[in-house]
N, C-alpha and C. Protein backbone atom coordinates (compact mmCIF):
# COMPACT_ATOMS: atom_id res chain seq x y z
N UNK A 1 -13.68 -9.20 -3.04
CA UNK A 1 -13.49 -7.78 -2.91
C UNK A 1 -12.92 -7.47 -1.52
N UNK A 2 -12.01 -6.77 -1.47
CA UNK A 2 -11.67 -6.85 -0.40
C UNK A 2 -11.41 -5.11 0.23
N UNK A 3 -11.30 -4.75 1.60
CA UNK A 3 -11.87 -3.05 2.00
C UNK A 3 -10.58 -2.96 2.97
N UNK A 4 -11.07 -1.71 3.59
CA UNK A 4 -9.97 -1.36 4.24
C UNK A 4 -9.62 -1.80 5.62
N UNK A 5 -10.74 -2.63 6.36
CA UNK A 5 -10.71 -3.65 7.25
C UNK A 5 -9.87 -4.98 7.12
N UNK A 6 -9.69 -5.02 5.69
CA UNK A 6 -9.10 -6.27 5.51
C UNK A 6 -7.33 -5.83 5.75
N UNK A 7 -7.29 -5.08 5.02
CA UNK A 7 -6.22 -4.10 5.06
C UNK A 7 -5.17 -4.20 6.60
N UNK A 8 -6.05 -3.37 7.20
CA UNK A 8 -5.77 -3.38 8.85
C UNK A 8 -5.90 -4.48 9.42
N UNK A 9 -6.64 -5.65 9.29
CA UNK A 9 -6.38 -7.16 9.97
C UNK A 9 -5.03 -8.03 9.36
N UNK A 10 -5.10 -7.94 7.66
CA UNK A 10 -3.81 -8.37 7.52
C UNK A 10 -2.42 -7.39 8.18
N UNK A 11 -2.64 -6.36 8.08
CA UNK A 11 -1.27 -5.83 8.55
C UNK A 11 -1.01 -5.85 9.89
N UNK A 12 -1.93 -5.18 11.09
CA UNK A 12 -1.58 -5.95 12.42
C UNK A 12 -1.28 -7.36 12.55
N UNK A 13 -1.75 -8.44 11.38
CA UNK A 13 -1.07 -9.53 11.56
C UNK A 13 0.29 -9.88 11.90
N UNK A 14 0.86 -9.11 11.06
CA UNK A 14 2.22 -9.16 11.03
C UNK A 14 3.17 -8.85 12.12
N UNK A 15 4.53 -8.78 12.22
CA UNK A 15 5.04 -8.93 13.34
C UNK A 15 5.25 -7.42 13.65
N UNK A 16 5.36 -6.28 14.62
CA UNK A 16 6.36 -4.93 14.94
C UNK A 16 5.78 -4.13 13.85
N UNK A 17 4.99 -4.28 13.78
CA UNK A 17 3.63 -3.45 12.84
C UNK A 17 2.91 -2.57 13.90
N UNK A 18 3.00 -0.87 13.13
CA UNK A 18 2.63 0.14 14.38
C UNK A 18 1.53 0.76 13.19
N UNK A 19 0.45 1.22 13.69
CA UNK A 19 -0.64 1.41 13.27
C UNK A 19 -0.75 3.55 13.67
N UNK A 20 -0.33 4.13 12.66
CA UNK A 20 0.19 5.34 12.70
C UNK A 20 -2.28 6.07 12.93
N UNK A 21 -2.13 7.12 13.26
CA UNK A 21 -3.60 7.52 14.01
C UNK A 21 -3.34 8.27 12.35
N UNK A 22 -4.47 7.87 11.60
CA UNK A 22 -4.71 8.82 10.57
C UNK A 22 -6.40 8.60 10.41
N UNK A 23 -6.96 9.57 8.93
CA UNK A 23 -8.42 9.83 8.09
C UNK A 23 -8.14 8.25 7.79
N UNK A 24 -7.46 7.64 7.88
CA UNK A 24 -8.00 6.34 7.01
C UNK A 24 -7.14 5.00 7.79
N UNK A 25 -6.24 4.47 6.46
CA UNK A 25 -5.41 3.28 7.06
C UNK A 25 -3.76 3.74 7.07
N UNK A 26 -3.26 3.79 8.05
CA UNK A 26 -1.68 4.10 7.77
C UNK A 26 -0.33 2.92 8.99
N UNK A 27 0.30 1.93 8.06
CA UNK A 27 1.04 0.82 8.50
C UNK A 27 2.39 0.84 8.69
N UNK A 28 3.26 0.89 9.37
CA UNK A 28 4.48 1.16 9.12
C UNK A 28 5.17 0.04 9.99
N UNK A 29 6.74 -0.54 9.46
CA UNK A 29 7.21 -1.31 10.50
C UNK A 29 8.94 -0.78 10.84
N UNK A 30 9.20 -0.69 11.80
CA UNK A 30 10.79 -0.10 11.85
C UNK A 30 10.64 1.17 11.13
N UNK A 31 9.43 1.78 12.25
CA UNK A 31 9.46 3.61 11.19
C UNK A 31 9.10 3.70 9.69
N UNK A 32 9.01 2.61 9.12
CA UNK A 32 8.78 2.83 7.84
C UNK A 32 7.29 2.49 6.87
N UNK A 33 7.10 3.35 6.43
CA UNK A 33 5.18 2.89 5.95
C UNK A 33 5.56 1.76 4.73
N UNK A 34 4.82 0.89 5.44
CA UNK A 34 4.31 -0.31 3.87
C UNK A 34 3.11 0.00 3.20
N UNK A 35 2.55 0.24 3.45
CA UNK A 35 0.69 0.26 3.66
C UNK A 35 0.09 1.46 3.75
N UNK A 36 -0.45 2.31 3.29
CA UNK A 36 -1.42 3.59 3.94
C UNK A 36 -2.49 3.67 2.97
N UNK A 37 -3.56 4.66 3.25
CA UNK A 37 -4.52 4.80 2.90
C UNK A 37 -4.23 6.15 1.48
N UNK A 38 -4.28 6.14 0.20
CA UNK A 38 -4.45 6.85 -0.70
C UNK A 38 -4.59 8.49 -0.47
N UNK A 39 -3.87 9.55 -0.16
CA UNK A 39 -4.28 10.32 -0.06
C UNK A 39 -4.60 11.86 -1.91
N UNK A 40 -5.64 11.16 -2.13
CA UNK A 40 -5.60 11.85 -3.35
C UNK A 40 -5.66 13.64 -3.68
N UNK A 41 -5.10 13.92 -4.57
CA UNK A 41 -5.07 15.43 -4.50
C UNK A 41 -5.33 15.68 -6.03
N UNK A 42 -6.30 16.26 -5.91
CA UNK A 42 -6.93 16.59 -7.49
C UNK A 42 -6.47 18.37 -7.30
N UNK A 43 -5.96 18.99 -8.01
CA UNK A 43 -5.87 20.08 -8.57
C UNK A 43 -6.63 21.08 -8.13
N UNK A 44 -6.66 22.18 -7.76
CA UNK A 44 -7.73 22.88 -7.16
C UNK A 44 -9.15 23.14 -5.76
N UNK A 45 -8.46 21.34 -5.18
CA UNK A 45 -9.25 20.57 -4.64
C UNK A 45 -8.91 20.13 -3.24
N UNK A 46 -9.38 20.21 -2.02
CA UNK A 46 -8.93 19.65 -0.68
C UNK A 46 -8.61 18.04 -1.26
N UNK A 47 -7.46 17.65 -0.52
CA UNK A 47 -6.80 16.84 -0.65
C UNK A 47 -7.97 15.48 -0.08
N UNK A 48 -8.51 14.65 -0.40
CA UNK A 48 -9.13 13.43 -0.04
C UNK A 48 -8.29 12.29 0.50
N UNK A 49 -8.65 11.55 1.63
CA UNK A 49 -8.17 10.41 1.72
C UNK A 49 -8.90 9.15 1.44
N UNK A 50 -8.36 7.79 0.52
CA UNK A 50 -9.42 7.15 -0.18
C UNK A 50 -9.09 5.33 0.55
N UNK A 51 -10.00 5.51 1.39
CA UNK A 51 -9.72 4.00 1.97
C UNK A 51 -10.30 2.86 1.06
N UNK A 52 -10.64 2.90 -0.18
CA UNK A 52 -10.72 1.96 -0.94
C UNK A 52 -9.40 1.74 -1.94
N UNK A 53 -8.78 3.20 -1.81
CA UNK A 53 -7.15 2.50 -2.60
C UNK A 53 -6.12 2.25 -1.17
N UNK A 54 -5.29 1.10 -1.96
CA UNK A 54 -4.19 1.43 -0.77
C UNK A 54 -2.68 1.69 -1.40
N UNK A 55 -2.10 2.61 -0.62
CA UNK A 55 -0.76 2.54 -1.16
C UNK A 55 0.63 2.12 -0.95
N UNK A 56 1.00 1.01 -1.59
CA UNK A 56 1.68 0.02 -1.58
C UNK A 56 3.34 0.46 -1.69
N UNK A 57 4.10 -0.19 -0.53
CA UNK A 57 5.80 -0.10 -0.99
C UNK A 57 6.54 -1.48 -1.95
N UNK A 58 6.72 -1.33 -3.24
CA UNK A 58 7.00 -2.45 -3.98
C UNK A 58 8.43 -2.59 -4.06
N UNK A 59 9.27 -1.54 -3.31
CA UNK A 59 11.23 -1.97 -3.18
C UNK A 59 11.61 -1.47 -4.67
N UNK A 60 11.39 -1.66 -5.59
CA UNK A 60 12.28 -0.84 -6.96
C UNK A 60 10.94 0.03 -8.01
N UNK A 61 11.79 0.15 -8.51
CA UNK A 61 10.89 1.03 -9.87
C UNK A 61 10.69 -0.12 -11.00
N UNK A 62 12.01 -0.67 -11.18
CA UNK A 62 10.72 -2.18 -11.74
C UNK A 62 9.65 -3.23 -11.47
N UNK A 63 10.45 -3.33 -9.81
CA UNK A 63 8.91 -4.03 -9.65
C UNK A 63 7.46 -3.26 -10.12
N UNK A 64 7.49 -1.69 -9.37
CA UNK A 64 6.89 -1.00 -9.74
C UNK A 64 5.66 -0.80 -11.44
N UNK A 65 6.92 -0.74 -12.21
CA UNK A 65 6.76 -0.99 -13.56
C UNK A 65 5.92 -2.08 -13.93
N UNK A 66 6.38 -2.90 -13.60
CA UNK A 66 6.44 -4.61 -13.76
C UNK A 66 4.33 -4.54 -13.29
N UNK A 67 4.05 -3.81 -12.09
CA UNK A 67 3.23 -4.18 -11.90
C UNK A 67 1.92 -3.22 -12.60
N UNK A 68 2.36 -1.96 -12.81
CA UNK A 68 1.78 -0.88 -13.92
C UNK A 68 0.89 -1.57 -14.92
N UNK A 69 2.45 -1.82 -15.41
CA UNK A 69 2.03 -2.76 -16.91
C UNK A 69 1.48 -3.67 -17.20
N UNK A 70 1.55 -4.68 -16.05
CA UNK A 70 1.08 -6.16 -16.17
C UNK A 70 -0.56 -6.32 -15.43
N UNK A 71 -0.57 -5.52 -15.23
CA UNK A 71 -1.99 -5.23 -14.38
C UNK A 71 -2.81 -3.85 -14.03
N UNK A 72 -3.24 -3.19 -15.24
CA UNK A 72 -3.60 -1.64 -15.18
C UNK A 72 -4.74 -1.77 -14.66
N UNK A 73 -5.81 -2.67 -14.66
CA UNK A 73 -6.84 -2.37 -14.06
C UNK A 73 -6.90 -2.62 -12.51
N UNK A 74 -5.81 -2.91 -11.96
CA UNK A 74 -5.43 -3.28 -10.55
C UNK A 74 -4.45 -2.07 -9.97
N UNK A 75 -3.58 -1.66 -10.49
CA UNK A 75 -3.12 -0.88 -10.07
C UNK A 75 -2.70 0.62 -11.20
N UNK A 76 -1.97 1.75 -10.03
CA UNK A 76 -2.17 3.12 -11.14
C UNK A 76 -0.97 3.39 -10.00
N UNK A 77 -0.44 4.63 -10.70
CA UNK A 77 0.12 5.93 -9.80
C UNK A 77 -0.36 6.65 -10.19
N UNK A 78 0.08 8.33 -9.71
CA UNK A 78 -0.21 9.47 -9.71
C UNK A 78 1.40 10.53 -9.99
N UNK A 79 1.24 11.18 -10.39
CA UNK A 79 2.46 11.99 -10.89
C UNK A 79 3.00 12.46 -9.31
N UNK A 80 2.50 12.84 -7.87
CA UNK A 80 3.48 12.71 -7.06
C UNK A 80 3.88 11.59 -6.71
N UNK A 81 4.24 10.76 -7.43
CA UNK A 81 4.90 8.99 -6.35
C UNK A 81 5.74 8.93 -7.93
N UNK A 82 5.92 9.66 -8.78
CA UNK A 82 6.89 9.57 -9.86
C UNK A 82 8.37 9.63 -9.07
N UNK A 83 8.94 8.48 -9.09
CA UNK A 83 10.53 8.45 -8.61
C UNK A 83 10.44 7.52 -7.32
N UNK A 84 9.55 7.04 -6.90
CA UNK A 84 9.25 6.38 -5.66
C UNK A 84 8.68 5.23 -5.85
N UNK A 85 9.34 4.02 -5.00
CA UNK A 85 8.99 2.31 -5.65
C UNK A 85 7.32 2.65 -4.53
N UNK A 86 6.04 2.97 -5.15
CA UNK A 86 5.29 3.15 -4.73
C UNK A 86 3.89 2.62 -5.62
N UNK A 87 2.68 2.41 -5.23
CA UNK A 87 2.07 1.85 -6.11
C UNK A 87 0.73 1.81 -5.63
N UNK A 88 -0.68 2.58 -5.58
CA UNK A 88 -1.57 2.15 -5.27
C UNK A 88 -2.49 1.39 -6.35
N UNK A 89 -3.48 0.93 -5.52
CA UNK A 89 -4.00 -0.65 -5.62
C UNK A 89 -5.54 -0.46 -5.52
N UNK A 90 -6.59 -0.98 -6.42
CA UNK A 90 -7.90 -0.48 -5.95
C UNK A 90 -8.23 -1.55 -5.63
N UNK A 91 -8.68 -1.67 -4.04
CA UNK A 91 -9.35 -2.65 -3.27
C UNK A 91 -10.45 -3.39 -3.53
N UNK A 92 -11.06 -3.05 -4.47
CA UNK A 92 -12.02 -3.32 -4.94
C UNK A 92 -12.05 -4.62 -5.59
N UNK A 93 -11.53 -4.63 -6.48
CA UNK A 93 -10.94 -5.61 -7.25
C UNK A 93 -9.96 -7.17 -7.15
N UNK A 94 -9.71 -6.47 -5.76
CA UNK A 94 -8.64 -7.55 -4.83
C UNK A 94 -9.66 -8.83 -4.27
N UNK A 95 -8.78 -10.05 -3.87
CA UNK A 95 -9.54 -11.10 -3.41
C UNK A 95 -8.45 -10.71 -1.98
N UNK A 96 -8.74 -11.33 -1.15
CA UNK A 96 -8.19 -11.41 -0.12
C UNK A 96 -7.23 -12.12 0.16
N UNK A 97 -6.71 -12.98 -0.56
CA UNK A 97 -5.25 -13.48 -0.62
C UNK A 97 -4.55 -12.85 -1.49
N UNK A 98 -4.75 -12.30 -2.64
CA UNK A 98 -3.67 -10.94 -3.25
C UNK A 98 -3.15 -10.11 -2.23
N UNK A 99 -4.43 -9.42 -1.57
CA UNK A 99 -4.21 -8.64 -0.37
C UNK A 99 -2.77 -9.08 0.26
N UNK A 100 -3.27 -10.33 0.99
CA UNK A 100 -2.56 -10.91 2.08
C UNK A 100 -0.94 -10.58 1.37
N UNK A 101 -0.71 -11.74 0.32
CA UNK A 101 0.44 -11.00 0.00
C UNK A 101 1.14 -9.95 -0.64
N UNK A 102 0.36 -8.97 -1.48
CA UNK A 102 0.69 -7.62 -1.38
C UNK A 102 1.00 -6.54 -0.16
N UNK A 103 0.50 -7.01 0.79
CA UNK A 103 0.78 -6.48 2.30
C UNK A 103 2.00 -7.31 2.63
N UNK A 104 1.97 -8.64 2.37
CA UNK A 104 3.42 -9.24 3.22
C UNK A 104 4.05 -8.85 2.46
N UNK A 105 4.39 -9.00 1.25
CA UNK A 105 5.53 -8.48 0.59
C UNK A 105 6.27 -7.30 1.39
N UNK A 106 4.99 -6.26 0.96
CA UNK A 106 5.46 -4.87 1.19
C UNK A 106 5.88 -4.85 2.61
N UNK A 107 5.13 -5.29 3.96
CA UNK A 107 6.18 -5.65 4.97
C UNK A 107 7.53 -5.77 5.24
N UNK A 108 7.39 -7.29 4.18
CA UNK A 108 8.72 -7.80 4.43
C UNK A 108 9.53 -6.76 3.96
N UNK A 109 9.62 -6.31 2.63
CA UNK A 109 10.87 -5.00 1.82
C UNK A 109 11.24 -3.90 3.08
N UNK A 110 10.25 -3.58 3.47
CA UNK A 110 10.18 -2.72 4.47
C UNK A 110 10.61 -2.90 5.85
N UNK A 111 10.53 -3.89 6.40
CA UNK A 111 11.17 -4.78 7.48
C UNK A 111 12.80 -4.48 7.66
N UNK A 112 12.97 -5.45 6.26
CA UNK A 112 14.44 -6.02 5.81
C UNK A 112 14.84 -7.16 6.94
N UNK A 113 16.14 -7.90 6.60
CA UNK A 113 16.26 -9.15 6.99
C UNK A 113 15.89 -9.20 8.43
N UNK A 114 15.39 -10.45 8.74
CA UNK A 114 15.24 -10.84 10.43
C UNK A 114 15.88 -10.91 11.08
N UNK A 115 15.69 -10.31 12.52
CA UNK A 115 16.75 -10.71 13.67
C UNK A 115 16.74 -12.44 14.05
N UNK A 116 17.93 -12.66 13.82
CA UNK A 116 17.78 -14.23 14.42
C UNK A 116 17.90 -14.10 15.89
């Protein structure tokens, strides 16, 4: 099972990883978020932030898809991230090497190629 500590140790792992001051977890590299903390909005309702989901940058709408479908009890969206390669993830459920590379992935997309 893995939390939102794990979250924040794998992602400062990484290289030019800036750790944005938020209610929860928020990761970004070259300005851009890989990683943040769930901010849920139920209807009628102050907006919650949920450090047991995290929300993931997956680079297309199929990966996206790809991961919907192939794994519903791991991951969901929400009707605002409709149109956006976006994807949260319930931590709960995670081992800590999924983690690891569901965070590098999303890094790396987010990165884009290395400076040699």
């Amino acid at each position: 099972m893995a939390d939102a500590e794990d979250v924040r140790r794998l992602a400062l792992a990484l290289d030019d990883v800036e750790e944005i001051d938020s209610e929860g977890f928020d990761f970004r590299v070259g300005g851009k978020g890989f990683v943040w903390s769930y901010p849920e909005r139920v209807p009628g309702r102050r907006r919650v932030i949920r450090t047991d989901v995290a929300v993931l940058y997956v680079g297309d709408e199929a990966e996206k898809q790809a991961l919907l479908l192939g794994e519903p009890d791991l991951f969901f969206t929400a009707p605002g991230y409709d149109g956006f390669p976006l994807v949260m993830v319930r931590l709960e459920v995670l081992d800590e090497a999924r983690l690891a590379e569901l965070v590098g992935d999303a890094w790396a997309m987010r990165r884009g190629p290395a400076a040699d």
